[in-house]
N, C-alpha and C. Protein backbone atom coordinates (compact mmCIF):
# COMPACT_ATOMS: atom_id res chain seq x y z
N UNK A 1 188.11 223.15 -14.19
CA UNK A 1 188.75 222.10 -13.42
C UNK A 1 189.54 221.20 -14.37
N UNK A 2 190.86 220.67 -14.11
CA UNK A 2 191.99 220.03 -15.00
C UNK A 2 191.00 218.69 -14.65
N UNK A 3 190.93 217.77 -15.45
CA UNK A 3 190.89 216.68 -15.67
C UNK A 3 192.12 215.89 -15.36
N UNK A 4 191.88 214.78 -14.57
CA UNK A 4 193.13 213.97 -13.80
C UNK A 4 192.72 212.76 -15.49
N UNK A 5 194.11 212.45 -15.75
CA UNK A 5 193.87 211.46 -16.99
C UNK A 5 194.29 209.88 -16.78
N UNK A 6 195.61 210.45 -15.43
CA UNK A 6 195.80 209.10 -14.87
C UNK A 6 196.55 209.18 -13.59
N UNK A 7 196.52 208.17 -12.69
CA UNK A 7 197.30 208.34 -11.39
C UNK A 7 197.72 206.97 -11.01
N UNK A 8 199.06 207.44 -10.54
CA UNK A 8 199.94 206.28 -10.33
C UNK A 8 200.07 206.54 -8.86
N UNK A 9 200.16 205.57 -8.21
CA UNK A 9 200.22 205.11 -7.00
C UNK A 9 201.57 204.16 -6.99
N UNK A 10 202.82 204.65 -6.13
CA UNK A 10 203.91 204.29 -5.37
C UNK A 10 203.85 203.91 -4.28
N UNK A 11 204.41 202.61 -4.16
CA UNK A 11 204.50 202.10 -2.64
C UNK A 11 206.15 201.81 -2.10
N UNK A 12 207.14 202.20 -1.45
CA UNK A 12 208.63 201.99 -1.32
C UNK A 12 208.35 200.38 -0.54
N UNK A 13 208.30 199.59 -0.89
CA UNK A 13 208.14 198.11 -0.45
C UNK A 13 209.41 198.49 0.93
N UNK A 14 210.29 198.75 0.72
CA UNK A 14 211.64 198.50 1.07
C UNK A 14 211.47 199.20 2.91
N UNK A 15 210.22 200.24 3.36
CA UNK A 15 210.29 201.05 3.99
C UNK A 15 209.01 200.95 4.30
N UNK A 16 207.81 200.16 3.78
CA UNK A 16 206.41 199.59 4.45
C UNK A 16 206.65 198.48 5.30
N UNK A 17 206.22 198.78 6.29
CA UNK A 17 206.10 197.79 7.28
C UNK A 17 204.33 197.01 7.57
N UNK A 18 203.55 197.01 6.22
CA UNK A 18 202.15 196.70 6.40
C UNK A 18 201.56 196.81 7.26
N UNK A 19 201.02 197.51 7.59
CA UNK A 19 200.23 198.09 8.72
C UNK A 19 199.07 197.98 8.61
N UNK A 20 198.48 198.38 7.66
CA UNK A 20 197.04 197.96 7.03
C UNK A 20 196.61 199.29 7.06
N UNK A 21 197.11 200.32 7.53
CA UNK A 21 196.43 201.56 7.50
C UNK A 21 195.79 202.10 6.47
N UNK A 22 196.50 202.10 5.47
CA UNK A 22 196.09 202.63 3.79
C UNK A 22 195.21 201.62 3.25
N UNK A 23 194.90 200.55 3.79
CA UNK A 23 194.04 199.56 3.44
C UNK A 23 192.98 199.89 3.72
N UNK A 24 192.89 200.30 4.87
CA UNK A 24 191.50 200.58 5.80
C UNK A 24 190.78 201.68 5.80
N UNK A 25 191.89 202.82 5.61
CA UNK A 25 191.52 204.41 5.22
C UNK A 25 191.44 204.51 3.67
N UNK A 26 191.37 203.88 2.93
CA UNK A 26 190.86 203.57 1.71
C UNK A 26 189.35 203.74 1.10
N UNK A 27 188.80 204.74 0.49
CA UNK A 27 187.14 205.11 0.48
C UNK A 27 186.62 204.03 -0.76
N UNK A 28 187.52 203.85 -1.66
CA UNK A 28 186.93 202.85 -2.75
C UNK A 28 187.59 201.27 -2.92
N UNK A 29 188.36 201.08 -1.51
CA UNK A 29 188.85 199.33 -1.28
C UNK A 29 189.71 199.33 -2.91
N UNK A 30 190.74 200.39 -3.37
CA UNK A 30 191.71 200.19 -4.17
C UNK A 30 192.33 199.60 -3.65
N UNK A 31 192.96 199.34 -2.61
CA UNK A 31 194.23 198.73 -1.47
C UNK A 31 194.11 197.30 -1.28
N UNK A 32 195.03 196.71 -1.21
CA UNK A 32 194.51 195.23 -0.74
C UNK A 32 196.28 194.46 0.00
N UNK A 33 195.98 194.42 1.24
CA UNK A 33 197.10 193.67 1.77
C UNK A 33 196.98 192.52 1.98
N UNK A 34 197.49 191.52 1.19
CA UNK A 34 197.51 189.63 1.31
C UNK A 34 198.82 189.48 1.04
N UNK A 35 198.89 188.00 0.80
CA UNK A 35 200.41 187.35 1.11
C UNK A 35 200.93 187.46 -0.39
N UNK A 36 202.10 188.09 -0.43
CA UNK A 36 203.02 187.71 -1.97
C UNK A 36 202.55 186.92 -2.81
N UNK A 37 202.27 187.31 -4.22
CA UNK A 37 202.12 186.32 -5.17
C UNK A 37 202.91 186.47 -6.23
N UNK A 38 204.31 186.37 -6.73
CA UNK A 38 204.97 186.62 -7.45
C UNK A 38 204.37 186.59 -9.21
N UNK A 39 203.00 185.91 -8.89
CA UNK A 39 202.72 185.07 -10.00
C UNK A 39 201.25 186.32 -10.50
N UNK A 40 200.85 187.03 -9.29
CA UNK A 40 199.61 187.83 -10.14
C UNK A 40 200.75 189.04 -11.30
N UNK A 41 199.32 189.33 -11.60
CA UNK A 41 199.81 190.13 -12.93
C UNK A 41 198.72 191.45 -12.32
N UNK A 42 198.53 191.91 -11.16
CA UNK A 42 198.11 192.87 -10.85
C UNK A 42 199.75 193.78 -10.15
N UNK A 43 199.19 195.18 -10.01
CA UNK A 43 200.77 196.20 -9.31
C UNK A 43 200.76 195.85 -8.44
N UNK A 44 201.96 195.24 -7.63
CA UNK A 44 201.75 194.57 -6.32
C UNK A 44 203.01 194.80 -6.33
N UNK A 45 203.18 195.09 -4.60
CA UNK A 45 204.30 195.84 -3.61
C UNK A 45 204.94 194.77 -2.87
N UNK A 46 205.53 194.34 -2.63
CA UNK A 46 205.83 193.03 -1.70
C UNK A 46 206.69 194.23 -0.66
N UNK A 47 206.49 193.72 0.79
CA UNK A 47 206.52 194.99 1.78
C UNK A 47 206.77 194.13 2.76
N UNK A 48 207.53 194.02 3.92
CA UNK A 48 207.64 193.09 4.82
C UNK A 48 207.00 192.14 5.23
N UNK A 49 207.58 190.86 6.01
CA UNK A 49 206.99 189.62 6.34
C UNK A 49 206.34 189.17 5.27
N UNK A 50 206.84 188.98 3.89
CA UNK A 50 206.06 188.24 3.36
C UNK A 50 205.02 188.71 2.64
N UNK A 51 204.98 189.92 3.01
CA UNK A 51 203.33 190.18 2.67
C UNK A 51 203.33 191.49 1.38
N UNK A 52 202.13 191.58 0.59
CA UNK A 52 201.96 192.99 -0.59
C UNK A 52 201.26 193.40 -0.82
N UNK A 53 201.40 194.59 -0.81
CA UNK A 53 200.24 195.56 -1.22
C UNK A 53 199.73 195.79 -2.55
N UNK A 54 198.58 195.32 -2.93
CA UNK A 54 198.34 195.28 -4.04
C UNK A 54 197.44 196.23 -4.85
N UNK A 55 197.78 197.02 -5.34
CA UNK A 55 196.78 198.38 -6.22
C UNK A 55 195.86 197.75 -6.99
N UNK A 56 194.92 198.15 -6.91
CA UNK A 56 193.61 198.66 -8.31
C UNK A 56 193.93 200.05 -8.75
N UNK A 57 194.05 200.45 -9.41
CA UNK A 57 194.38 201.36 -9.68
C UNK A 57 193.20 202.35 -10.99
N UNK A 58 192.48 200.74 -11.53
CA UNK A 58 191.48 201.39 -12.20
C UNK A 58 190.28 201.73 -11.53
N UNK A 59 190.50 201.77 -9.53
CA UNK A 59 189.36 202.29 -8.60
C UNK A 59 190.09 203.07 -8.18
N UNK A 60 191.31 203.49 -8.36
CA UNK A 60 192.06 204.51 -7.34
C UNK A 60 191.41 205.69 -7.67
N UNK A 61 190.77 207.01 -6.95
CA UNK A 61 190.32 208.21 -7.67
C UNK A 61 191.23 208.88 -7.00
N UNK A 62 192.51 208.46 -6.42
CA UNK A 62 193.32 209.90 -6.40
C UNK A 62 193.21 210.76 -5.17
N UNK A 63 192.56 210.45 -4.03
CA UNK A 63 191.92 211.17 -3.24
C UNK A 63 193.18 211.27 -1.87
N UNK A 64 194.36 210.55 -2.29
CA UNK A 64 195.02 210.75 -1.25
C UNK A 64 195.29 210.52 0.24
N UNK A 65 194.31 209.70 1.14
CA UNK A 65 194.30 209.60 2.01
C UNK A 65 195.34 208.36 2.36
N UNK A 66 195.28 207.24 2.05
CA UNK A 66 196.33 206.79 1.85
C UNK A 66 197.83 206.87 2.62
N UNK A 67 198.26 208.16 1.58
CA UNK A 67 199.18 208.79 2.06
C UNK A 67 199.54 209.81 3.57
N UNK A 68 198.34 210.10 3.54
CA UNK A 68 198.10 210.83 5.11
C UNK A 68 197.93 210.21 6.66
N UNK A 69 197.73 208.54 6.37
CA UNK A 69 197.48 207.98 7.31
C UNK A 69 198.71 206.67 7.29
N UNK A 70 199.54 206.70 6.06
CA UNK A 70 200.94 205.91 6.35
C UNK A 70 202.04 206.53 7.02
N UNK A 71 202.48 205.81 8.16
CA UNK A 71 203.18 206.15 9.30
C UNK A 71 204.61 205.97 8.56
N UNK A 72 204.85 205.21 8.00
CA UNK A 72 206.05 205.26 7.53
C UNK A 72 206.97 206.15 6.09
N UNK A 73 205.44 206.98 5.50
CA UNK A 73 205.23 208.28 4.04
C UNK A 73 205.87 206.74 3.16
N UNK A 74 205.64 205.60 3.21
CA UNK A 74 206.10 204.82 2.13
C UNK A 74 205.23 205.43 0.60
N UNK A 75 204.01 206.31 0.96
CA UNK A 75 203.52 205.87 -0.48
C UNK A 75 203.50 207.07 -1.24
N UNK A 76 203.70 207.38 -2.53
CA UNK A 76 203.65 208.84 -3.11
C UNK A 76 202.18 208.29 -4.38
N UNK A 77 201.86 209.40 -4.65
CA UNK A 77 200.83 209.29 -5.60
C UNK A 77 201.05 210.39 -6.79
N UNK A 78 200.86 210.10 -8.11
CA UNK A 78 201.19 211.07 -8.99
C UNK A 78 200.05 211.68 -9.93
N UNK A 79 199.80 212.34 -10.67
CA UNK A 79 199.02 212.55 -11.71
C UNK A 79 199.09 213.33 -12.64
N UNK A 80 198.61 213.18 -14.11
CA UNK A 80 199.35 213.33 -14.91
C UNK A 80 198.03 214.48 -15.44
């Protein structure tokens, strides 16, 4: 089995309409939708009304669901 070494998680801000779906279908609460903070220093998506999606990414395991349950395919996931 390949060893995953790292995974990046894409969100198209421009084409999320926050839904909360990927928030909720989320197995390890990597996801987090709250209001814009221009000012954290976490990966954060700013995505309509105001609002962003913000990664953990050192809980993300990659598992994809995420992506299967965003209505709008805003999010791609990579691994290296």
């Amino acid at each position: 089995m390949r060893k995953v070494t790292a995974i990046a998680l894409d969100i198209q801000g421009r084409i999320c309409t926050g839904c909360n779906n990927c928030v909720v279908a989320c197995p390890v609460n990597a996801l987090e939708l709250t209001v814009a903070n221009p000012a954290t220093k976490k990966k954060t998506y700013n995505v309509l009304n105001g609002k962003a999606v913000v990664v953990n990414e050192d809980v993300c395991n990659g598992c994809g669901i995420c992506l299967m349950v965003c209505p709008q395919r805003a999010i791609t996931l990579t691994t290296e």
